[in-house]
Every structure is written in C-alpha cells, then in structure tokens.
Protein backbone atom coordinates (compact mmCIF):
# COMPACT_ATOMS: atom_id res chain seq x y z
CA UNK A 1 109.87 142.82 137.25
CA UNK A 2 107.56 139.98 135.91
CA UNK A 3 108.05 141.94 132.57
CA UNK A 4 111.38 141.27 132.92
CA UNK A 5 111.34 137.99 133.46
CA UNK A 6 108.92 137.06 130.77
CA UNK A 7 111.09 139.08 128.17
CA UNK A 8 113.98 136.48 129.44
CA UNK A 9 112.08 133.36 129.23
CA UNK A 10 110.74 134.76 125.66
CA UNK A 11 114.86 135.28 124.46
CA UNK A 12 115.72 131.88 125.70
CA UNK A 13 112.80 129.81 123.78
CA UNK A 14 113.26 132.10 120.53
CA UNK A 15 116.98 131.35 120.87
CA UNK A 16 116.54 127.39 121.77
CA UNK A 17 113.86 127.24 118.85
CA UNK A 18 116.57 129.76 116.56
CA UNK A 19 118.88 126.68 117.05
CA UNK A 20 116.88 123.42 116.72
CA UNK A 21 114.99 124.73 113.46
CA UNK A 22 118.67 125.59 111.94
CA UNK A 23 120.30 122.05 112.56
CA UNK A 24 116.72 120.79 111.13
CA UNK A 25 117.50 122.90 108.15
CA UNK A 26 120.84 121.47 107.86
CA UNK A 27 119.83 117.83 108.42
CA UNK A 28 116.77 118.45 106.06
CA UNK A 29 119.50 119.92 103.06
CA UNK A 30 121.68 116.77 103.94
CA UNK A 31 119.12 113.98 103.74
CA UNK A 32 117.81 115.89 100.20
CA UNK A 33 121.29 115.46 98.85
CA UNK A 34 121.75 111.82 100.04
CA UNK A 35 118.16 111.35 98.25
CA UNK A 36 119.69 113.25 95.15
CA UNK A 37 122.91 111.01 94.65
CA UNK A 38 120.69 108.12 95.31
CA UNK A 39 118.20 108.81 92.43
CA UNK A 40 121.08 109.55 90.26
CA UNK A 41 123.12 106.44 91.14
CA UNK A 42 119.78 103.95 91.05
CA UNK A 43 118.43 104.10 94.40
CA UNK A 44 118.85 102.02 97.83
CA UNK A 45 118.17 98.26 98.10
CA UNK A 46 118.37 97.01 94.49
CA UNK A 47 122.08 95.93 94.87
CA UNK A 48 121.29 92.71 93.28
CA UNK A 49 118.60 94.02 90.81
CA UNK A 50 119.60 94.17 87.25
CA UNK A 51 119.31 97.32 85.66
CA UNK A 52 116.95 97.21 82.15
C-alpha cells in the first residue's frame, strides 16, 4: 500500500515538473526570438541614439 502511494506521489511531481519545464521551454523559445528581432532591428533603449 505505501508502494502505492509513493508510485502516486512520484506520477504527480513527474507530471507537475512535465508541465512547468514545458511552459519554461516555451517562454525560453519566446524571449530568444524577442532577443533575435531586437538584434536585428538595433536593440532596446537606443531610441534616441543615432545609428553610425
């Protein structure tokens, strides 16, 4: 029975960690495209800088 019960507990923390590591995945691939267009379209915070 405590078997059982472990083998439960075990399936629940595999799933909850099965969930939070793929939303980290997705917000990892978002913030790496945000970072991409940035670099291509000169970065964050030099609004007013001219360009050379």
């Amino acid at each position: 029975m405590l078997l059982l019960v472990l083998l439960a507990i075990l399936a629940l923390v595999a799933f909850g960690v099965g969930f939070v590591v793929h939303w980290l995945f997705i917000v990892a691939a978002v913030v790496a495209l945000i970072w991409l267009i940035s670099l291509f379209t000169g970065g964050f915070g030099r609004a007013g800088a001219g360009r050379w």
